[in-house]
C-alpha atoms as a PDB file:
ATOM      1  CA  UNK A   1     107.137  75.859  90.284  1.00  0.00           C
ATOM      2  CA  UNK A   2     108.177  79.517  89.728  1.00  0.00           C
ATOM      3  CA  UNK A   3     108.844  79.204  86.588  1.00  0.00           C
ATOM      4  CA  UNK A   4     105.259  78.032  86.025  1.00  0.00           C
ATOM      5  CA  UNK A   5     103.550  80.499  88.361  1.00  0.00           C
ATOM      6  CA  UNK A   6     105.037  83.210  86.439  1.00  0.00           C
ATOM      7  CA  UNK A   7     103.534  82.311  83.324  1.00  0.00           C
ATOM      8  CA  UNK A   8      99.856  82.846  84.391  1.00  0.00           C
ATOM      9  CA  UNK A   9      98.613  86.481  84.900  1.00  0.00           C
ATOM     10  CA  UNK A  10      98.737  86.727  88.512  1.00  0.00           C
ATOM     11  CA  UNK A  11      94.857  88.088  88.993  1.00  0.00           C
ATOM     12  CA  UNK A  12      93.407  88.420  92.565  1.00  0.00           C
ATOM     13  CA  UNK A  13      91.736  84.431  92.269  1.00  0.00           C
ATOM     14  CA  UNK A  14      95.368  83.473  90.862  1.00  0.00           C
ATOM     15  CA  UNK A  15      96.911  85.024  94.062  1.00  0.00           C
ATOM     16  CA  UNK A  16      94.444  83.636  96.484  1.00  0.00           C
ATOM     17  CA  UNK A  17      95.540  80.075  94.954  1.00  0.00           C
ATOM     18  CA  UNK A  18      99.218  80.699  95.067  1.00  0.00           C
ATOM     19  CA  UNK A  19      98.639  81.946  98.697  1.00  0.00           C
ATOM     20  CA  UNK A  20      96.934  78.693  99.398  1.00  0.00           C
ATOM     21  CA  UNK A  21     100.284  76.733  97.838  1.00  0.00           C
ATOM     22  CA  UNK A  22     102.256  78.386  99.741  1.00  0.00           C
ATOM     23  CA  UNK A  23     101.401  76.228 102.735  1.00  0.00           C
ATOM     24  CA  UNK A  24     102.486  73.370 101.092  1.00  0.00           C
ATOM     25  CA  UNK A  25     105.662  74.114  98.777  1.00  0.00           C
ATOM     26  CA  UNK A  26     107.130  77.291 100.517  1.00  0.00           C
ATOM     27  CA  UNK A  27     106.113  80.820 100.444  1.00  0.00           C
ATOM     28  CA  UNK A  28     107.359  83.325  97.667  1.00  0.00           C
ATOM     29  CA  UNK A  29     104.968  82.020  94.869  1.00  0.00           C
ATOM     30  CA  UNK A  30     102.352  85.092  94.962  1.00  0.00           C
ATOM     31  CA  UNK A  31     104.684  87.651  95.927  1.00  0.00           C
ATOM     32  CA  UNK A  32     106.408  86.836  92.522  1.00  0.00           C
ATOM     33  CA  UNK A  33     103.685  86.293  90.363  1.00  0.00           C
ATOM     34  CA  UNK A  34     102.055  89.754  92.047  1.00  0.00           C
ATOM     35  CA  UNK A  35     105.416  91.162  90.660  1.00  0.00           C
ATOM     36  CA  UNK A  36     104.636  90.336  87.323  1.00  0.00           C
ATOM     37  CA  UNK A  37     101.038  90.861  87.166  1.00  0.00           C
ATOM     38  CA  UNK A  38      99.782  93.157  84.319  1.00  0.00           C
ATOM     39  CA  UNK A  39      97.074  95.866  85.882  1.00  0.00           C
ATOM     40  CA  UNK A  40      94.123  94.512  86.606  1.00  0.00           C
ATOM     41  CA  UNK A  41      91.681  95.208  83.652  1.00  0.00           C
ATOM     42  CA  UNK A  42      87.952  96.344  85.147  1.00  0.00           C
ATOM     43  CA  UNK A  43      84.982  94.884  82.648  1.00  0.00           C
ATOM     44  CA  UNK A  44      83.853  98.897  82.474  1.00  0.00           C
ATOM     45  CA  UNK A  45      87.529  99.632  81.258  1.00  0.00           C
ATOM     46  CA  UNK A  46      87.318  97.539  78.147  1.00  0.00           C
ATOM     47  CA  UNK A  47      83.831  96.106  77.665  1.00  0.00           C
ATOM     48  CA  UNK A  48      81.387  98.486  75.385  1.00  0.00           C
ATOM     49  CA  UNK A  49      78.371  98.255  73.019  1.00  0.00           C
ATOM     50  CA  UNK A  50      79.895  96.228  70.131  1.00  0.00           C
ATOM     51  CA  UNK A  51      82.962  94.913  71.445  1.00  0.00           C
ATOM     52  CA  UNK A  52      84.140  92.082  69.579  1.00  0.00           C
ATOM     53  CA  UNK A  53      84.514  89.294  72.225  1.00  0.00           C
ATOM     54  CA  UNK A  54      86.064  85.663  72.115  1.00  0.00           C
ATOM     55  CA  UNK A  55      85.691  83.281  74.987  1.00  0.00           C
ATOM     56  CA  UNK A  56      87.484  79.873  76.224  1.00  0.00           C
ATOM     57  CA  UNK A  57      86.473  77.317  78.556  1.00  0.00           C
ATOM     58  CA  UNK A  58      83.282  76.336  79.983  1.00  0.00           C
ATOM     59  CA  UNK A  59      81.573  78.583  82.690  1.00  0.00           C
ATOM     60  CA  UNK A  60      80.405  77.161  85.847  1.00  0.00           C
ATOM     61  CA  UNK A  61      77.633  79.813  87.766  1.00  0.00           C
ATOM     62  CA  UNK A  62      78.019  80.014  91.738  1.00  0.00           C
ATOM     63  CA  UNK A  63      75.254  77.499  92.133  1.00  0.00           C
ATOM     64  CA  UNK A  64      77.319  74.940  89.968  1.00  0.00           C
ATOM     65  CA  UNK A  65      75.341  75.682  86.468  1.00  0.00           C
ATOM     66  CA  UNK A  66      77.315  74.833  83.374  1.00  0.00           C
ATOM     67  CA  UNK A  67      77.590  77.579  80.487  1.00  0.00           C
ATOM     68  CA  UNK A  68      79.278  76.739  76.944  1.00  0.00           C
ATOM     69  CA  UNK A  69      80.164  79.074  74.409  1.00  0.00           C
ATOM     70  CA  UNK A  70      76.904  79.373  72.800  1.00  0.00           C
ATOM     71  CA  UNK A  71      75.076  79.999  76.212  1.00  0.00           C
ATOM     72  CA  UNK A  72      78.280  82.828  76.727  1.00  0.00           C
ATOM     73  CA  UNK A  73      77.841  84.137  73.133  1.00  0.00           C
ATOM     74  CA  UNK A  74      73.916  84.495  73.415  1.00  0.00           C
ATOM     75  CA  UNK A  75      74.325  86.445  76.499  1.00  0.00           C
ATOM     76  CA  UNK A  76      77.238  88.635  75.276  1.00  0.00           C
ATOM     77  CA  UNK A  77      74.700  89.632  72.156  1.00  0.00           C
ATOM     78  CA  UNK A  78      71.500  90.362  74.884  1.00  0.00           C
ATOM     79  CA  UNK A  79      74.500  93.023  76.239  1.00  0.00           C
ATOM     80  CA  UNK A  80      75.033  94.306  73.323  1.00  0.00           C
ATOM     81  CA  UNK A  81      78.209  92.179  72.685  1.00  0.00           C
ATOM     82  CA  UNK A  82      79.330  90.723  69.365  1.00  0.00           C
ATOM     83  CA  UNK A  83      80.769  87.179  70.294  1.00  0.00           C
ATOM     84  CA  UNK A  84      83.916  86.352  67.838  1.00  0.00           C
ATOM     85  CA  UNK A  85      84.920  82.524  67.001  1.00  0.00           C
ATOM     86  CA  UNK A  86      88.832  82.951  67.354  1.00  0.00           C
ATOM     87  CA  UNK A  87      91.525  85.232  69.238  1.00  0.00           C
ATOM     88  CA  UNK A  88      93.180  87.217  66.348  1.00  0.00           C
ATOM     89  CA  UNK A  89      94.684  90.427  66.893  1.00  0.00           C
ATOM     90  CA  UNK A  90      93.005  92.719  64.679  1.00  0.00           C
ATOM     91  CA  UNK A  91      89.144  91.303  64.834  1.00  0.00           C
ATOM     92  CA  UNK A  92      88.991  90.512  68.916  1.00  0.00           C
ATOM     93  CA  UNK A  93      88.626  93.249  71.398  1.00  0.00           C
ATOM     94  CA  UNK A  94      88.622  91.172  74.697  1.00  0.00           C
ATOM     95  CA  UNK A  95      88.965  87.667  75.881  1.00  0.00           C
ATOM     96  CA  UNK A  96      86.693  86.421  78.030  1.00  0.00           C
ATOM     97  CA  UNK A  97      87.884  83.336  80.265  1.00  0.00           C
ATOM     98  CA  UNK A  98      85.723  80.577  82.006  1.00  0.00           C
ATOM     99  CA  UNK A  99      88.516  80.749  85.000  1.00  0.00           C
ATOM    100  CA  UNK A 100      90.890  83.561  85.701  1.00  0.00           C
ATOM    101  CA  UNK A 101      94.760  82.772  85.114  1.00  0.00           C
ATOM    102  CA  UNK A 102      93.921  79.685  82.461  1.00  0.00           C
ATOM    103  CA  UNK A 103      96.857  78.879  80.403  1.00  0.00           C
ATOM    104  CA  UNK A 104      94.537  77.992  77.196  1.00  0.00           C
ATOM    105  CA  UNK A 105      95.715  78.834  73.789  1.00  0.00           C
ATOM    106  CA  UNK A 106      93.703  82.108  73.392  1.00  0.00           C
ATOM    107  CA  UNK A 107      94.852  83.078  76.488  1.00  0.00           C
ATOM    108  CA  UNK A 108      98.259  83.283  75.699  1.00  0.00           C
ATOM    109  CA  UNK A 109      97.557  84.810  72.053  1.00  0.00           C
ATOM    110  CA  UNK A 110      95.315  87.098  74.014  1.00  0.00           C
ATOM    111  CA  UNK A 111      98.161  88.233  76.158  1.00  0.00           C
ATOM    112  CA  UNK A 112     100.887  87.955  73.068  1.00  0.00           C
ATOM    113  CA  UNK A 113      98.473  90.823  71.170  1.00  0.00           C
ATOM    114  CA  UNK A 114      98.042  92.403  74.291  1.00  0.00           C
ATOM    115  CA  UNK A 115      94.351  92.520  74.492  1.00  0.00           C
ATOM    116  CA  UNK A 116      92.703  92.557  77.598  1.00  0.00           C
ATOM    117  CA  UNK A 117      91.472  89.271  79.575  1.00  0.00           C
ATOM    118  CA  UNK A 118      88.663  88.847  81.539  1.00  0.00           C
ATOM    119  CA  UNK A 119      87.102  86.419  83.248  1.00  0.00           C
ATOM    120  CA  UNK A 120      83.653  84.986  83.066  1.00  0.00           C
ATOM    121  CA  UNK A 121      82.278  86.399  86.320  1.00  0.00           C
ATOM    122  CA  UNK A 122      83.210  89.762  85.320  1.00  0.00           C
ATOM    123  CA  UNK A 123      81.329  89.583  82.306  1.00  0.00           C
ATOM    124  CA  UNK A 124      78.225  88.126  83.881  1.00  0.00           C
ATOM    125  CA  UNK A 125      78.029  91.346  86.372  1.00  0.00           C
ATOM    126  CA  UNK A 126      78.970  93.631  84.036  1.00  0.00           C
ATOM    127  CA  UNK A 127      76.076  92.161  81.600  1.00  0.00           C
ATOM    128  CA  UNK A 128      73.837  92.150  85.146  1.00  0.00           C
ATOM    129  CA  UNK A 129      74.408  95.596  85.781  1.00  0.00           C
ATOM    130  CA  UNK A 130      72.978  96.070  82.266  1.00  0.00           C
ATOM    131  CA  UNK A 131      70.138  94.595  83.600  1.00  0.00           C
ATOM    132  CA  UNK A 132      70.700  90.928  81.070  1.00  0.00           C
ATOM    133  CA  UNK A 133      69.301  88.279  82.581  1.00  0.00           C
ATOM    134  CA  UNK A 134      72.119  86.109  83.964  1.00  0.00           C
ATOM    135  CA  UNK A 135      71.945  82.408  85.081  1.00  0.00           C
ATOM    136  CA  UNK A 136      73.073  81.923  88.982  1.00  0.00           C
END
């Protein structure tokens, strides 16, 4: 189970779930993944007019609303945004998740080329802090 907590990015939601393991398989989970956690990346750090963004995985709002890619990429282009198909090295800027620590494919290209991940709810308030319009 280490060995598989270690390979997510340990982010504060990824922590909160280990914590919640913990309970149940032993403690020692989160304090190792929090040893290997990157810095966690702010949207203001690495989101800017024209940033090339790629997303993965389908968004759920706080009130349960489902958000696909094109719903994601429409609102990434109202902020200024431009939404990317695929997570390649030299033409993606940031990765934009639909949960924080997901496995996916781009996620672990994303982290192999060392671009920065973020997760859906920190692009929606970033974009709502640009005053975009952003489904609850």
């Amino acid at each position: 189970m280490l060995t598989a907590a270690g390979r997510v990015p340990a982010t504060a939601a990824v922590l909160d779930r280990l914590r919640g393991l913990e309970e149940l398989v032993g403690a020692g989970l989160a304090e190792e993944a929090a040893m290997r956690a990157p810095e966690p990346v702010g949207a203001d750090e690495v989101l800017y007019p024209g940033a090339r963004v790629c997303f993965t995985g389908e968004v759920l709002t706080p009130s349960g609303r489902s958000l696909g890619r094109p719903q994601m990429e429409d609102l990434a282009r109202a902020g200024g945004l431009h939404p990317v198909p695929s997570m390649t090295k030299t033409r993606t800027d940031v990765l934009v998740t639909a949960e924080a620590g997901t496995q996916s494919g781009k996620a672990r290209k994303a982290r192999e080329y060392g671009k920065p991940v973020l997760d859906a709810g920190q692009l929606l308030a970033w974009l709502a802090a640009r005053e975009v319009p952003v489904p609850d």
